[in-house]
C-alpha atoms as a PDB file:
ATOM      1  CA  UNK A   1       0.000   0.000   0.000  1.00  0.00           C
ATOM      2  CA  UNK A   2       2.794   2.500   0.284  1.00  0.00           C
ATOM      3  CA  UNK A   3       4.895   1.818  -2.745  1.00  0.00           C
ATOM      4  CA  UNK A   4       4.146   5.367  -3.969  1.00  0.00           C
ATOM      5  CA  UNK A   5       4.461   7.171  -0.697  1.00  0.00           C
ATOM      6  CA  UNK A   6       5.689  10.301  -0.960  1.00  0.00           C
ATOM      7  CA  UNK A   7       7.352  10.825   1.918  1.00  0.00           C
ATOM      8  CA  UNK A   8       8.414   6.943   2.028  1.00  0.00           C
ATOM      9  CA  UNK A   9      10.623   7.780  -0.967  1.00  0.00           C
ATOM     10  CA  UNK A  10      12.257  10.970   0.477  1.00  0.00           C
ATOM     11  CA  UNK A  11      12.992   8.980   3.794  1.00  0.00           C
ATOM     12  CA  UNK A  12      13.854   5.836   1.501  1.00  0.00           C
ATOM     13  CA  UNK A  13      17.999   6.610   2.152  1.00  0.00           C
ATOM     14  CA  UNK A  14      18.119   7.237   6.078  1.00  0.00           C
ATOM     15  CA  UNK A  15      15.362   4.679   6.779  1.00  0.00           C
ATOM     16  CA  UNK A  16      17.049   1.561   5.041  1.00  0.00           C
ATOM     17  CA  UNK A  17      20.037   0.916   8.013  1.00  0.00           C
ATOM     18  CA  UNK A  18      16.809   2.122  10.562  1.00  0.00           C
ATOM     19  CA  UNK A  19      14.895  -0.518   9.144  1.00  0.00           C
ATOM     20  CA  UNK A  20      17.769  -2.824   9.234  1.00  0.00           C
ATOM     21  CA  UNK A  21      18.478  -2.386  12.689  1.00  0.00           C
ATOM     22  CA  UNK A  22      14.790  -2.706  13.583  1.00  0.00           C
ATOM     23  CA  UNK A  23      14.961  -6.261  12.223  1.00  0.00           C
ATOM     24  CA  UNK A  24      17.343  -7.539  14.463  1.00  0.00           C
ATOM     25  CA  UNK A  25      15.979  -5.941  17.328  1.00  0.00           C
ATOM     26  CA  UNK A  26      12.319  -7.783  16.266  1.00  0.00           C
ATOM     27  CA  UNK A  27      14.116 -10.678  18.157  1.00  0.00           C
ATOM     28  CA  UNK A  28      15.428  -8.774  21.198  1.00  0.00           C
ATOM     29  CA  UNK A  29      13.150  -5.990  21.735  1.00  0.00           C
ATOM     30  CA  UNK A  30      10.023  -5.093  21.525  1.00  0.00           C
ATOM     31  CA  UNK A  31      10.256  -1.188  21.138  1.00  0.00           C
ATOM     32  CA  UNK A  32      10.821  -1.124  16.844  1.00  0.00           C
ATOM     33  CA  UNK A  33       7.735  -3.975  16.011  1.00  0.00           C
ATOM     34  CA  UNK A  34       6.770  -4.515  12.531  1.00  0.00           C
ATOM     35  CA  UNK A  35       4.298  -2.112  12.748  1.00  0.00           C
ATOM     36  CA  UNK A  36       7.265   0.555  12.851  1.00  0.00           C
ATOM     37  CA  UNK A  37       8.408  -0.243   9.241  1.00  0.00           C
ATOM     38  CA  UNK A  38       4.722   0.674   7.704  1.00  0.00           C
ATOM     39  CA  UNK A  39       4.303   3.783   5.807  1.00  0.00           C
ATOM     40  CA  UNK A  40       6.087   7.154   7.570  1.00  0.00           C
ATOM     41  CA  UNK A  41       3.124   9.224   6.439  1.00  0.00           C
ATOM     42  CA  UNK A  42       1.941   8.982   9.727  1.00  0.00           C
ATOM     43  CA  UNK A  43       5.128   9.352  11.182  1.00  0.00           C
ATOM     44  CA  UNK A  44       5.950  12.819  10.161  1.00  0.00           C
ATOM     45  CA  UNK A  45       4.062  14.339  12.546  1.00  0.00           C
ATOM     46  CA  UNK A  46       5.641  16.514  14.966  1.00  0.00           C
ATOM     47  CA  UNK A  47       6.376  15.440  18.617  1.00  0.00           C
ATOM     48  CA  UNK A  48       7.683  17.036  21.621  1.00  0.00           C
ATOM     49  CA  UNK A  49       9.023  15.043  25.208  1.00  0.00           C
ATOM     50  CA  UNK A  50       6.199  14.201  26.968  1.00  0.00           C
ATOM     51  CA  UNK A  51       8.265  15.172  30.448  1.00  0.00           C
ATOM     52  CA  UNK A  52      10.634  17.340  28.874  1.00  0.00           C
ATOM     53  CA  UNK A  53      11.392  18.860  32.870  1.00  0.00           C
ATOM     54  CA  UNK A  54      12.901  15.311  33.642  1.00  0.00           C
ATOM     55  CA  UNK A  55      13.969  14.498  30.601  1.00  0.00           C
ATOM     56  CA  UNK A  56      15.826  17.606  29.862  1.00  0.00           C
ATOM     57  CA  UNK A  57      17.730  17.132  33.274  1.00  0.00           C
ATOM     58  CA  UNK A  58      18.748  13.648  32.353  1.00  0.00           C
ATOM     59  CA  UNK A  59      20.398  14.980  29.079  1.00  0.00           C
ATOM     60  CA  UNK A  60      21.702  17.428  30.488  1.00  0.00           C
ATOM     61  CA  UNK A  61      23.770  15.628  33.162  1.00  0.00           C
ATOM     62  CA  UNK A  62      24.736  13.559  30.540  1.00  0.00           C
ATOM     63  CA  UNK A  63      25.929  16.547  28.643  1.00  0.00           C
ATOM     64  CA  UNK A  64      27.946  17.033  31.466  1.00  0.00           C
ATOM     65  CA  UNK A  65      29.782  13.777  31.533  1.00  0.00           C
ATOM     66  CA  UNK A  66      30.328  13.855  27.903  1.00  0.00           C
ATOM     67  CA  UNK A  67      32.235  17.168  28.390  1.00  0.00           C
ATOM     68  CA  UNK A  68      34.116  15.903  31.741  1.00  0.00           C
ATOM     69  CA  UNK A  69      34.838  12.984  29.289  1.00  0.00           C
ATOM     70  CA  UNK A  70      36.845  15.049  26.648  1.00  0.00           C
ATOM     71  CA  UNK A  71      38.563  17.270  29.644  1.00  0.00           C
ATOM     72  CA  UNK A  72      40.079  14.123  31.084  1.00  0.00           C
ATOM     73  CA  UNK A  73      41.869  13.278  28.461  1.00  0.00           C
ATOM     74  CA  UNK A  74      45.170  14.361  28.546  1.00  0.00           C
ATOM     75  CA  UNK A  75      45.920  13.189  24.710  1.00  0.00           C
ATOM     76  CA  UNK A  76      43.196  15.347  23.603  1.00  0.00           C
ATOM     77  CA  UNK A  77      44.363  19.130  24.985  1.00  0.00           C
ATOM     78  CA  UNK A  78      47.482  18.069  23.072  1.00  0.00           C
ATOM     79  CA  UNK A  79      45.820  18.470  20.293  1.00  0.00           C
ATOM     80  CA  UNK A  80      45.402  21.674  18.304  1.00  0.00           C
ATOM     81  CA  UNK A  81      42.783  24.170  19.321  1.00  0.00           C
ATOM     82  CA  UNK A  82      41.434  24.182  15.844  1.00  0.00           C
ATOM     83  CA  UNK A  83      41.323  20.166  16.025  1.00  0.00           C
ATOM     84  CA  UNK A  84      39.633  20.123  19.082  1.00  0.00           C
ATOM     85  CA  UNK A  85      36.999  21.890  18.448  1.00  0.00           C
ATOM     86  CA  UNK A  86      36.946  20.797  14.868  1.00  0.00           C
ATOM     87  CA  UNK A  87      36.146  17.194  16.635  1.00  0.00           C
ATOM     88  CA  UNK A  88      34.267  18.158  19.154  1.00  0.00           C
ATOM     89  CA  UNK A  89      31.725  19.779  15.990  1.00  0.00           C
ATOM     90  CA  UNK A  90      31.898  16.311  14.505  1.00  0.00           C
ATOM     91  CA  UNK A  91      31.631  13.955  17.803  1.00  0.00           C
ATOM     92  CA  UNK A  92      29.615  15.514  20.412  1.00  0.00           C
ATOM     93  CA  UNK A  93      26.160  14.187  19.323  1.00  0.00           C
ATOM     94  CA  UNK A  94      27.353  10.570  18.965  1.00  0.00           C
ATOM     95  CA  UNK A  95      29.227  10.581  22.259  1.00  0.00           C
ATOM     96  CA  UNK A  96      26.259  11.753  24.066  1.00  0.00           C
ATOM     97  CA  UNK A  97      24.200   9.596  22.070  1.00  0.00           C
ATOM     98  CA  UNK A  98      26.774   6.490  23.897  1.00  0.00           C
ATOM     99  CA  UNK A  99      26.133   8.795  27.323  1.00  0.00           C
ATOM    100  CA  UNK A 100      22.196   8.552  26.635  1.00  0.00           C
ATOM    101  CA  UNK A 101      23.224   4.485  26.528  1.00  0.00           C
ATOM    102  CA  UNK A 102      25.488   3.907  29.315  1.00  0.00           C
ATOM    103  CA  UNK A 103      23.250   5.854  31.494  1.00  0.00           C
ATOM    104  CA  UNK A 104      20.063   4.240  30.781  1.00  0.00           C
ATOM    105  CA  UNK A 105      17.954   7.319  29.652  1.00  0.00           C
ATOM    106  CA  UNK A 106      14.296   6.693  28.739  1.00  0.00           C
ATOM    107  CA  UNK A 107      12.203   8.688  27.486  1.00  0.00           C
ATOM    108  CA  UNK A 108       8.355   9.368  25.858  1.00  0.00           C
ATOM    109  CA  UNK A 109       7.087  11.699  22.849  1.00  0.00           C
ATOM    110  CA  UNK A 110       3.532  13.063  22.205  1.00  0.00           C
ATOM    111  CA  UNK A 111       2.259  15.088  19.476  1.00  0.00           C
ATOM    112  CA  UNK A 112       3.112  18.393  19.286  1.00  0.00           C
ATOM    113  CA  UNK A 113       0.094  20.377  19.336  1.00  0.00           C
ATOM    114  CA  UNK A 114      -1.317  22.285  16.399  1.00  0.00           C
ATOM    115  CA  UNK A 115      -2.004  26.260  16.657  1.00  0.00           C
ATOM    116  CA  UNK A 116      -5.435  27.221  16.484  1.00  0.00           C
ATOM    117  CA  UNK A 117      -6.457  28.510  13.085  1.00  0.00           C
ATOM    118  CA  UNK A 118      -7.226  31.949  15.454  1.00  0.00           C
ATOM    119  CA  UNK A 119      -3.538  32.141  16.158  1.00  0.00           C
ATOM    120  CA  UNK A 120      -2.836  31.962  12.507  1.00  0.00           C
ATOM    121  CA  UNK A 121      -4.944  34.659  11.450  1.00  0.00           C
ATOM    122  CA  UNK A 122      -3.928  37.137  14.204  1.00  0.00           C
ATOM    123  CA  UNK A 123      -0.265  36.627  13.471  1.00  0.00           C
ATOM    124  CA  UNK A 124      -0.448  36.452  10.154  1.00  0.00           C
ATOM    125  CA  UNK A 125       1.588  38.937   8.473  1.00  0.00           C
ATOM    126  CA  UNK A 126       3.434  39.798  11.426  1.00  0.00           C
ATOM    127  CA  UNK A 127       5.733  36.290  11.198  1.00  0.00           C
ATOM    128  CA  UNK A 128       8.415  39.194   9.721  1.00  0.00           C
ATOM    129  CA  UNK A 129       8.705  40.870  13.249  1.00  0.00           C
ATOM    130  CA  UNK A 130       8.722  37.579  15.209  1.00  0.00           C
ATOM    131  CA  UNK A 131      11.483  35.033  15.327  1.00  0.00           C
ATOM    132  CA  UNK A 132      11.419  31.979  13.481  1.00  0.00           C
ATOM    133  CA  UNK A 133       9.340  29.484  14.967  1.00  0.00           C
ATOM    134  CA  UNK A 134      11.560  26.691  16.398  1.00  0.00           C
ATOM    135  CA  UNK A 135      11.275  23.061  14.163  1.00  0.00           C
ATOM    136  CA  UNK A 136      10.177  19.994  15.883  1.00  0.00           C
ATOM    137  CA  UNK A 137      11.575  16.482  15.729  1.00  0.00           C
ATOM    138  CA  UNK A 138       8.977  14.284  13.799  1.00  0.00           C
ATOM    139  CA  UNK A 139       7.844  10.723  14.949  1.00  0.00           C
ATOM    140  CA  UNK A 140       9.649   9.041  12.923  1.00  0.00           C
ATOM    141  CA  UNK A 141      13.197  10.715  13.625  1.00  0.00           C
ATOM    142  CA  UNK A 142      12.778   9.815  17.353  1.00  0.00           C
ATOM    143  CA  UNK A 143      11.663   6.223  16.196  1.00  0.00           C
ATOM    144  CA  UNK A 144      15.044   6.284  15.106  1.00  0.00           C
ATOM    145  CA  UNK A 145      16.766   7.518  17.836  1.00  0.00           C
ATOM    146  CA  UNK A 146      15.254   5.231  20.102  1.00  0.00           C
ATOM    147  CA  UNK A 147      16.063   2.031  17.832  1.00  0.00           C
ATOM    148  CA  UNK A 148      20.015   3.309  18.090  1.00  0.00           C
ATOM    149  CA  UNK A 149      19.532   3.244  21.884  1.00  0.00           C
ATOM    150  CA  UNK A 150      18.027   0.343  22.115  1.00  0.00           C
ATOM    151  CA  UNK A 151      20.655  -1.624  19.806  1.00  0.00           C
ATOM    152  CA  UNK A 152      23.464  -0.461  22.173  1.00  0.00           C
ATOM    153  CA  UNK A 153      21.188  -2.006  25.317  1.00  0.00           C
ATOM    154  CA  UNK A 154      20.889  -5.279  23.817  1.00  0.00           C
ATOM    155  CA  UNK A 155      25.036  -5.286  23.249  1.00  0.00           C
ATOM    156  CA  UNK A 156      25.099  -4.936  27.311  1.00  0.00           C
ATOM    157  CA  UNK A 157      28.594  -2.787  27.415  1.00  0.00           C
ATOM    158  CA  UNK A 158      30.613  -2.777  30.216  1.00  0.00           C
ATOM    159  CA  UNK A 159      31.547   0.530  31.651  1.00  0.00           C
ATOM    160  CA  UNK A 160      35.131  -0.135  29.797  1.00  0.00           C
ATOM    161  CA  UNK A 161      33.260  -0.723  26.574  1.00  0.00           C
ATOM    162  CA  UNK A 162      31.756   2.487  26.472  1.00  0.00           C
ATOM    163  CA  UNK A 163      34.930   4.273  27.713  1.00  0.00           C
ATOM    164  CA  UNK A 164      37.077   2.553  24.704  1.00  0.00           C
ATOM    165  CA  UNK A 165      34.399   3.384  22.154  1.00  0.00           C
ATOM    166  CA  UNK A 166      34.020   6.450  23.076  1.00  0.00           C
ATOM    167  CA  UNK A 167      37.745   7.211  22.672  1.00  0.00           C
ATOM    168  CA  UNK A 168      37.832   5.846  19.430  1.00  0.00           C
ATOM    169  CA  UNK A 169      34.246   7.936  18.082  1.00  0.00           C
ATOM    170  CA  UNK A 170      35.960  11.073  18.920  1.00  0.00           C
ATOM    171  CA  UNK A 171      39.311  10.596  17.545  1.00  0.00           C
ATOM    172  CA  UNK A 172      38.159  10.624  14.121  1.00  0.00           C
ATOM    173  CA  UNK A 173      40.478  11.482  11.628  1.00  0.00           C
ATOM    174  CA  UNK A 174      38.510  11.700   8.666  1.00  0.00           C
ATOM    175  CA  UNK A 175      36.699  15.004  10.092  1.00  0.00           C
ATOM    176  CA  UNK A 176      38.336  17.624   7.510  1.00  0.00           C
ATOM    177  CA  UNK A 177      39.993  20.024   8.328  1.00  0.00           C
ATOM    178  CA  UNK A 178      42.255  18.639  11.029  1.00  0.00           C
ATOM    179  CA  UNK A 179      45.769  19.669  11.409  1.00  0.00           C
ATOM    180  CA  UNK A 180      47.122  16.838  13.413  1.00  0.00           C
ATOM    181  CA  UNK A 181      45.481  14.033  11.751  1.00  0.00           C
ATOM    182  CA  UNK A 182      47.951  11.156  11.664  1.00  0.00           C
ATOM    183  CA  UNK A 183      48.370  11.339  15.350  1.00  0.00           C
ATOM    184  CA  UNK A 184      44.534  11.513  15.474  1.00  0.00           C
ATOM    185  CA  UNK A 185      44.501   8.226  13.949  1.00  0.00           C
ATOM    186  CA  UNK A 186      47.386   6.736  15.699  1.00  0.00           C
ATOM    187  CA  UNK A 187      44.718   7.425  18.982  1.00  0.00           C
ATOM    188  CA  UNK A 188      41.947   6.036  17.208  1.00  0.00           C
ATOM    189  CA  UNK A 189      43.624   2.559  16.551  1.00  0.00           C
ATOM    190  CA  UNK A 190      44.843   2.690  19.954  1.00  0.00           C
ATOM    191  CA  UNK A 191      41.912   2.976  21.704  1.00  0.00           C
ATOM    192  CA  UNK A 192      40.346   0.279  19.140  1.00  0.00           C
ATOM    193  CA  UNK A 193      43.234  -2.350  20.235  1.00  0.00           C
ATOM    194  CA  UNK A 194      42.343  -1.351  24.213  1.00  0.00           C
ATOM    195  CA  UNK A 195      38.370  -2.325  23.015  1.00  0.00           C
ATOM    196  CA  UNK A 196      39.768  -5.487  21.695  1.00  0.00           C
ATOM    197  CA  UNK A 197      41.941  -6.249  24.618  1.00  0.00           C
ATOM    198  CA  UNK A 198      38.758  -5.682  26.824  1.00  0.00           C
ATOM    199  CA  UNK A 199      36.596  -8.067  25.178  1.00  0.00           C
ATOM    200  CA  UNK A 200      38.757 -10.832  24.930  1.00  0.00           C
ATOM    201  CA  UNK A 201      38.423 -11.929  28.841  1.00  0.00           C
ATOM    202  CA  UNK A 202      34.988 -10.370  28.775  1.00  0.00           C
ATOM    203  CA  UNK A 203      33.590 -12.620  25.871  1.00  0.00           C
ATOM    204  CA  UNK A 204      36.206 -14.737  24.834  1.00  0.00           C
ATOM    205  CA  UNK A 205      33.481 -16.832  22.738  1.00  0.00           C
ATOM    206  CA  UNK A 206      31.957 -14.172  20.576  1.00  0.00           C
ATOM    207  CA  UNK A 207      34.397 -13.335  17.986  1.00  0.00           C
ATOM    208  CA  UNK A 208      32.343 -10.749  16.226  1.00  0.00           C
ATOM    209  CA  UNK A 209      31.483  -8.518  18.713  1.00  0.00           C
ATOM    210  CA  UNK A 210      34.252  -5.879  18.365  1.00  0.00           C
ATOM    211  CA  UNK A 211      32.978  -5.444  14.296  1.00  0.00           C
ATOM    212  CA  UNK A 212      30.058  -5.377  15.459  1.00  0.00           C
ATOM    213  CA  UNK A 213      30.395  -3.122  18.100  1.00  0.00           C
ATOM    214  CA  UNK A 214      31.964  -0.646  15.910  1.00  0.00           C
ATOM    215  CA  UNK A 215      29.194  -1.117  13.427  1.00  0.00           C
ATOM    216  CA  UNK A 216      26.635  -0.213  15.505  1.00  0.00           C
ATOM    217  CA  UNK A 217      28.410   2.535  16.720  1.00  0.00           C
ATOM    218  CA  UNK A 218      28.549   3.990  13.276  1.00  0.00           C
ATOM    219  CA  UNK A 219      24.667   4.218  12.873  1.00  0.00           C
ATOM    220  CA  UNK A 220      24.734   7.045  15.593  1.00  0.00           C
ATOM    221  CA  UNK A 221      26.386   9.673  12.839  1.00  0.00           C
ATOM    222  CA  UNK A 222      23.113   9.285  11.165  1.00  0.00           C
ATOM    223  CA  UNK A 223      21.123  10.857  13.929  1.00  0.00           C
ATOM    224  CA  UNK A 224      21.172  14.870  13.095  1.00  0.00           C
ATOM    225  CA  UNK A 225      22.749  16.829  16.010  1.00  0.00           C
ATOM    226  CA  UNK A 226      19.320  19.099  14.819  1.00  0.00           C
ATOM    227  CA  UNK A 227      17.230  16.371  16.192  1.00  0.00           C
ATOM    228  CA  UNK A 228      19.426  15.707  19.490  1.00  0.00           C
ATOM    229  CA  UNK A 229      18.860  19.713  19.622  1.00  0.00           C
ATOM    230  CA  UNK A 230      15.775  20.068  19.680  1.00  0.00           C
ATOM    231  CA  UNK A 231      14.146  17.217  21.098  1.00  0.00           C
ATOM    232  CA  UNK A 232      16.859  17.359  24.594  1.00  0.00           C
ATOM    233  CA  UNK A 233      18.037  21.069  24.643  1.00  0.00           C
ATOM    234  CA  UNK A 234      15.775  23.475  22.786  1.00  0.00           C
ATOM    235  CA  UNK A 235      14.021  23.790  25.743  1.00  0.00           C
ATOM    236  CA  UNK A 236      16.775  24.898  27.851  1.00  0.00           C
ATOM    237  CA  UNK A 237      18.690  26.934  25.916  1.00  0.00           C
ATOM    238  CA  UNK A 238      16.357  28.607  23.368  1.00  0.00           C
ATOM    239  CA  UNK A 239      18.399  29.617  20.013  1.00  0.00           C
ATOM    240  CA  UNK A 240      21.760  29.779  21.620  1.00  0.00           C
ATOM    241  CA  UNK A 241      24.418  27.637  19.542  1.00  0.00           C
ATOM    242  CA  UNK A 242      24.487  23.958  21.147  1.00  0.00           C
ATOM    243  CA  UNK A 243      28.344  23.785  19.966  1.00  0.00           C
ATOM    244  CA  UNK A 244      29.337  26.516  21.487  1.00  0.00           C
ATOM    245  CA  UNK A 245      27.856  26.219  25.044  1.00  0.00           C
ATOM    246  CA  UNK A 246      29.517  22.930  24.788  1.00  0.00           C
ATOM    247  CA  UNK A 247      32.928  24.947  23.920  1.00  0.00           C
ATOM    248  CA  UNK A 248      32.317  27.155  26.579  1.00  0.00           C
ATOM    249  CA  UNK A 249      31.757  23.998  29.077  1.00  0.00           C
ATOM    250  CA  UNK A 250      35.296  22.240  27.924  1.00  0.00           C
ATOM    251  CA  UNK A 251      37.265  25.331  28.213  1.00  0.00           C
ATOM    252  CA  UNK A 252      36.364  28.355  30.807  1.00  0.00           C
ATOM    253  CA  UNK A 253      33.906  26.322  33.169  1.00  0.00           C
ATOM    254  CA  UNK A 254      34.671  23.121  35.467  1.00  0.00           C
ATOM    255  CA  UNK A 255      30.974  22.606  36.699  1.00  0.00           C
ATOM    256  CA  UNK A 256      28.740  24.098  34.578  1.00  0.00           C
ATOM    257  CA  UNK A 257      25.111  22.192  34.725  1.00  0.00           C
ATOM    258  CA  UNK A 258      22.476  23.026  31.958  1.00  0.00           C
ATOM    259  CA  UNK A 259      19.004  23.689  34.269  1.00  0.00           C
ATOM    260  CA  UNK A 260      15.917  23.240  33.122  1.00  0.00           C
END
């Protein structure tokens, strides 16, 4: 019935490893059913967190231990300024998507609700005075999301796991633009042979769970920091730049904690 979807074919590219993962997780989980991989039509409706005061504190504390994360490593502030934050641009929604993980976050979505038609006639015409209304995650962007999160629970990572992976997310070297980008990589593969040296004791009879750790771990570059934006932070910190409050967090402030 939805072969000539619209909206199926425009989400046709980011959908296929979604609905890949979703598969798997048939057999695991519960949380991406069949009934997920129907038409989007009725997914691109708008949604908001249904607890966003809870929720919002939960990401943010997370925020928090993604930046104390990056400060603690020494091999990092050797870097140069301009690689740092060149990185931190490219890695800070994945490594507080594997925050979001580690820490167990849950959380719920509702429709966003419409404006009245009233509100559209009084402030229409005046949308050139006002600021730009803020966009909204759609259903099935958080679908998404919450499929990546609940891959990563079904891997069960130790606490070493995540610390390993998360060294080797944000020592990327194929973000352009870096300056030091051999010794980038020489920290990437050396916090991929610490990941391997962790799970050979840990599970010495699954052979393919380092490639397949590191595959699921590259599905979280498809989630748009946009989407981690809005949905966790919008409501705390209005249209101020996400990157650079982060910045301003790694560099001039030890303790800084985003409050709802």
């Amino acid at each position: 019935d939805c072969e000539r979807c619209q909206c199926q074919q425009e989400d046709n590219r980011t959908a296929i490893l979604y609905t890949l993962l979703s598969q798997n997780l048939n057999h695991s989980r519960g949380s991406c059913s069949p009934a997920h991989q129907r038409c989007l039509c009725h997914q691109r409706r708008t949604v908001c967190l249904r607890t966003p005061h809870v929720t919002c504190q939960a990401a943010s504390d997370v925020l928090v231990k993604t930046v104390s994360f990056m400060k603690n490593l020494p091999s990092f502030h050797l870097l140069p300024r301009g690689d740092q934050l060149l990185l931190l641009d490219s890695c800070w929604v994945p490594l507080f998507l594997l925050g979001l993980a580690q820490e167990m976050v849950t959380f719920e979505v509702m429709e966003t609700p419409a404006p009245s038609m009233l509100k559209k006639i009084l402030l229409d015409g005046q949308s050139k005075w006002q600021e730009p209304e803020r966009t909204q995650p759609t259903l099935a962007a958080v679908q998404r999301l919450q499929c990546c999160l609940n891959t990563f629970w079904s891997l069960d990572l130790s606490p070493k796991e995540y610390a390993y992976l998360k060294g080797a997310i944000l020592f990327n070297p194929d973000v352009p633009g870096l300056r030091a980008s051999l010794y980038i990589e020489s920290l990437q593969r050396e916090a991929q042979r610490a990941l391997q040296e962790v799970l050979r004791p840990l599970h010495p009879e699954d052979q393919g769970r380092f490639a397949r750790i590191l595959l699921i771990a590259s599905t979280l570059k498809s989630i748009p920091p946009a989407l981690i934006t809005d949905l966790f932070f919008r409501p705390i910190i209005g249209n101020a730049d996400i990157v650079e409050l982060i910045a301003e967090m790694l560099y001039e402030i030890t303790s800084r904690q985003l409050a709802p």
